[in-house]
C-alpha atoms as a PDB file:
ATOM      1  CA  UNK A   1      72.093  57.686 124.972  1.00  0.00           C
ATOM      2  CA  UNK A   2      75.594  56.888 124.014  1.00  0.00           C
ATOM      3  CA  UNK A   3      76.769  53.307 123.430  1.00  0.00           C
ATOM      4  CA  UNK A   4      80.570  54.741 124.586  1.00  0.00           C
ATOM      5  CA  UNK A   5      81.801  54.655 120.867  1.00  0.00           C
ATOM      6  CA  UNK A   6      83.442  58.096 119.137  1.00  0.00           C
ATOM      7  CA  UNK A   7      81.135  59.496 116.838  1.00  0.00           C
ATOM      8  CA  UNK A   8      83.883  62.427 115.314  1.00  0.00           C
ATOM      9  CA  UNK A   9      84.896  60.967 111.390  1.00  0.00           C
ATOM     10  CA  UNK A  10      88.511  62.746 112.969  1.00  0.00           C
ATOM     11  CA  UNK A  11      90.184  62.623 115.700  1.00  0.00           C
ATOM     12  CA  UNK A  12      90.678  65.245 118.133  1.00  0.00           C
ATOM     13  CA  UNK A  13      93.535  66.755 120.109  1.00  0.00           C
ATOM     14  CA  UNK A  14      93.526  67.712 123.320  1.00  0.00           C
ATOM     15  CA  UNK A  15      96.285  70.193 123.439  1.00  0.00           C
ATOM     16  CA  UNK A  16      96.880  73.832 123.222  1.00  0.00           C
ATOM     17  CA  UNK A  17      97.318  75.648 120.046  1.00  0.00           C
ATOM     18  CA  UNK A  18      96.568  79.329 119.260  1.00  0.00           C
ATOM     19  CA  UNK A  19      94.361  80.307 116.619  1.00  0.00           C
ATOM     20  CA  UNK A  20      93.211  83.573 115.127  1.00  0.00           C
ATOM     21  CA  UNK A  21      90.006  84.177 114.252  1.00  0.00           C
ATOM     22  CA  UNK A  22      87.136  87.078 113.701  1.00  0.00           C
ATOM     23  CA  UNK A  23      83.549  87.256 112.745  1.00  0.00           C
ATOM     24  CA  UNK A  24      82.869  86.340 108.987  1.00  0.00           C
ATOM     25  CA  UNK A  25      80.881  89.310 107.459  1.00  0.00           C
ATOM     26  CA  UNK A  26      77.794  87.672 105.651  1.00  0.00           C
ATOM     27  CA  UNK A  27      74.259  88.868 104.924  1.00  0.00           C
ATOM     28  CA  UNK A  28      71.520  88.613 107.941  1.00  0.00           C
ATOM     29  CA  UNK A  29      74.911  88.849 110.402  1.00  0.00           C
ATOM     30  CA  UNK A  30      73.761  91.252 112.778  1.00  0.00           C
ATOM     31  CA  UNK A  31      77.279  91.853 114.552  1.00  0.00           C
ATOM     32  CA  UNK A  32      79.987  93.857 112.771  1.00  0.00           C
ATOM     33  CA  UNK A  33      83.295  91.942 112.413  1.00  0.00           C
ATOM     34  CA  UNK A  34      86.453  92.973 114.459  1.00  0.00           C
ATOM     35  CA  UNK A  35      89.728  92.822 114.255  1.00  0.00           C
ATOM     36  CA  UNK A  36      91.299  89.290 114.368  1.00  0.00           C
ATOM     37  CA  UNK A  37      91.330  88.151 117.865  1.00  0.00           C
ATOM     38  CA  UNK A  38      93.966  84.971 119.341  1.00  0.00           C
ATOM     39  CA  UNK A  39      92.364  82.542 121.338  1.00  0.00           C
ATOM     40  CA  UNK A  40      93.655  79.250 123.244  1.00  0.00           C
ATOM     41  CA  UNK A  41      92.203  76.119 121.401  1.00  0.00           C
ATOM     42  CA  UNK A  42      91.496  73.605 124.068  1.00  0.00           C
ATOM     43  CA  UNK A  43      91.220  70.590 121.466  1.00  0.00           C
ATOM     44  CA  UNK A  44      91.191  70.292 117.861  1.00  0.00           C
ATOM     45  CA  UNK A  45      90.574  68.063 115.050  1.00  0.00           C
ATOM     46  CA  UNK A  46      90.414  67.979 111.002  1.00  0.00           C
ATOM     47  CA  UNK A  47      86.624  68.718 111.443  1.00  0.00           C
ATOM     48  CA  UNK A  48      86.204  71.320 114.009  1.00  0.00           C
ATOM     49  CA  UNK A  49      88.030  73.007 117.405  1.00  0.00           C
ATOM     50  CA  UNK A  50      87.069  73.887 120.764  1.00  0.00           C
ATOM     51  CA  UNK A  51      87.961  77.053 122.375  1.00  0.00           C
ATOM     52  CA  UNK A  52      87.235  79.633 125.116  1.00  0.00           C
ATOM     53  CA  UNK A  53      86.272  83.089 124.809  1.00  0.00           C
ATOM     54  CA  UNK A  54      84.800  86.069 127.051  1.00  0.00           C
ATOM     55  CA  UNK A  55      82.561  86.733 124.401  1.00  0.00           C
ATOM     56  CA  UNK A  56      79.218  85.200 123.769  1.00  0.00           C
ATOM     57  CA  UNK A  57      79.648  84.851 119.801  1.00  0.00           C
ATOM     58  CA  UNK A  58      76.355  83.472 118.813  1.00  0.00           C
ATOM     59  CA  UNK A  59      75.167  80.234 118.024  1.00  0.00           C
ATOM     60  CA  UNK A  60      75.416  79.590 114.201  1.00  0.00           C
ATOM     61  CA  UNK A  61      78.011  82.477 113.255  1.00  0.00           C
ATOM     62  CA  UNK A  62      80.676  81.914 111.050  1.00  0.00           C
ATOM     63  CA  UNK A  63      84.136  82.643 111.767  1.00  0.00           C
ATOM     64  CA  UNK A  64      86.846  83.739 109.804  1.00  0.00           C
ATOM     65  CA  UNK A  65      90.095  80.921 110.940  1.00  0.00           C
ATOM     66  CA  UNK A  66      93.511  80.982 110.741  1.00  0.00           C
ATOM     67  CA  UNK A  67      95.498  77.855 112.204  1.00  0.00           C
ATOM     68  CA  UNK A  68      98.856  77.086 112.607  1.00  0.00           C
ATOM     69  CA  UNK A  69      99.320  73.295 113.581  1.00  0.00           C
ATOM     70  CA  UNK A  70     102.824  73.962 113.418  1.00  0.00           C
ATOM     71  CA  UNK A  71     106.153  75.469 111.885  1.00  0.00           C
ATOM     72  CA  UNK A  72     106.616  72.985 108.745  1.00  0.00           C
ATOM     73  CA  UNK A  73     103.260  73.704 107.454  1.00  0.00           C
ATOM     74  CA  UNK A  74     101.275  76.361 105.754  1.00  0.00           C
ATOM     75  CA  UNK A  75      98.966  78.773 107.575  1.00  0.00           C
ATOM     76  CA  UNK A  76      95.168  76.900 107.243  1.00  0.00           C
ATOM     77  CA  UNK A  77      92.634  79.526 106.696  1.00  0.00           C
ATOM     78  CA  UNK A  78      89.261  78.260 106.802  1.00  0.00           C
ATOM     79  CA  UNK A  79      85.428  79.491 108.194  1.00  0.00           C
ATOM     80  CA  UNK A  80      83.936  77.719 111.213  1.00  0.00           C
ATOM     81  CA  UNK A  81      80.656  77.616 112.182  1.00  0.00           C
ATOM     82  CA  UNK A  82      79.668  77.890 115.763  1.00  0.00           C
ATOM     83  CA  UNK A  83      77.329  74.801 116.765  1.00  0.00           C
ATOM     84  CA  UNK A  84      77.437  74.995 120.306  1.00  0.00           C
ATOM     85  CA  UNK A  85      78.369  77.049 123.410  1.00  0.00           C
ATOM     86  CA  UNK A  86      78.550  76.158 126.701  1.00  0.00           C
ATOM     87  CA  UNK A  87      77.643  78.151 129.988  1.00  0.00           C
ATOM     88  CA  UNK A  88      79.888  80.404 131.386  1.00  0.00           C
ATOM     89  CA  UNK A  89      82.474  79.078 134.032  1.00  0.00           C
ATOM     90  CA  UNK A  90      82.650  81.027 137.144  1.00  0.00           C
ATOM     91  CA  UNK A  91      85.045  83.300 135.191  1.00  0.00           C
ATOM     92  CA  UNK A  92      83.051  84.204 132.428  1.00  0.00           C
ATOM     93  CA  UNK A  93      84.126  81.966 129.823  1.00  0.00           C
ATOM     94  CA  UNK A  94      81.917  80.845 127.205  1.00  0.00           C
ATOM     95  CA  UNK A  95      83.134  77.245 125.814  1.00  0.00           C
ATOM     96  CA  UNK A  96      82.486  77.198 122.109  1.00  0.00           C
ATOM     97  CA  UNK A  97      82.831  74.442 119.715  1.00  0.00           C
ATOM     98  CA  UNK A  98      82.956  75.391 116.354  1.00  0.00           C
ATOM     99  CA  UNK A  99      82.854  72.625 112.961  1.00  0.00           C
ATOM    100  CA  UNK A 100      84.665  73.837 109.476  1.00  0.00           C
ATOM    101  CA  UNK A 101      82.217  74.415 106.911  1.00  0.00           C
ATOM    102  CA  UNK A 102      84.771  76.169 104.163  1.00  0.00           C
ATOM    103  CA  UNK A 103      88.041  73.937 104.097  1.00  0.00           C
ATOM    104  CA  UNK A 104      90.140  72.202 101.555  1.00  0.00           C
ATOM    105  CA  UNK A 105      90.175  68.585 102.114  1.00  0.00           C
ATOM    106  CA  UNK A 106      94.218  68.137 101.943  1.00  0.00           C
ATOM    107  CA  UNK A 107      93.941  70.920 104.727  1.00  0.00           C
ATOM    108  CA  UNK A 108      91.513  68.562 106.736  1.00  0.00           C
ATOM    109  CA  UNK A 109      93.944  65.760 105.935  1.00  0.00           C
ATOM    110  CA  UNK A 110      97.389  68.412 106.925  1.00  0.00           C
ATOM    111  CA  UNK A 111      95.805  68.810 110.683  1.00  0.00           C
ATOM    112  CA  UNK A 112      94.920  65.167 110.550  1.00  0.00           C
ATOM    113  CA  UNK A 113      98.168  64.021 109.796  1.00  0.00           C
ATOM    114  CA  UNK A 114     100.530  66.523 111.574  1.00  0.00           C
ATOM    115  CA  UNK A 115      98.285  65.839 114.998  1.00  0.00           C
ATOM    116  CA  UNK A 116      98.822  61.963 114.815  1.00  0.00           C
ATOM    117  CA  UNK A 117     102.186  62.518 114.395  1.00  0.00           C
ATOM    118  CA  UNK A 118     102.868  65.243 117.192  1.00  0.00           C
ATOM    119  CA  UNK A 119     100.668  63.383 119.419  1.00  0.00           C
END
């Protein structure tokens, strides 16, 4: 039961921003990483994103990030974990929201700050 109040230490975004990402190789992963892949992120925040994919990527995998919250700053790379995804939409689109597990803390702060300020 929620008592209405925000439970995310960060704020989120609700806008579009493209992100690249792939499959992290790591031991017990049964699916072979790919190629990096662009997807649309529908929101995002200094402590995870949510995005769409056709793919069904598997609870728990990590993912290989790269994010560009915009022009004036550095490329973040980070890994994301997957920790939930959502049904499918009528047109096959798997919702998945992913939290960072590997990222610099001044790169946490970097979205924080440029996404308060843009938005």
């Amino acid at each position: 039961m929620s008592n209405g109040q925000e439970r995310r230490k960060y704020k989120r975004i609700e806008k579009p921003f493209m992100v690249r990402l792939r499959i992290k190789r790591y031991e017990g992963h049964e699916m072979v990483p790919t190629g990096w892949d662009t997807v649309a992120v529908r929101d995002l925040g200094a402590a995870g994103l949510f995005f769409y994919s056709k793919k069904d990527l598997g609870l728990g995998t990590l993912l290989d990030l790269k994010i560009d919250v915009s022009t004036a700053t550095p490329t973040i790379n980070c890994v994301g974990k997957i920790i939930r995804i959502d049904e499918p939409i009528p047109i096959s689109t798997f919702g998945i929201a992913t939290e960072f597990t590997e990222i610099e803390e001044h790169e946490k702060e970097m979205i924080n700050t440029t996404l308060l300020k843009r938005y």
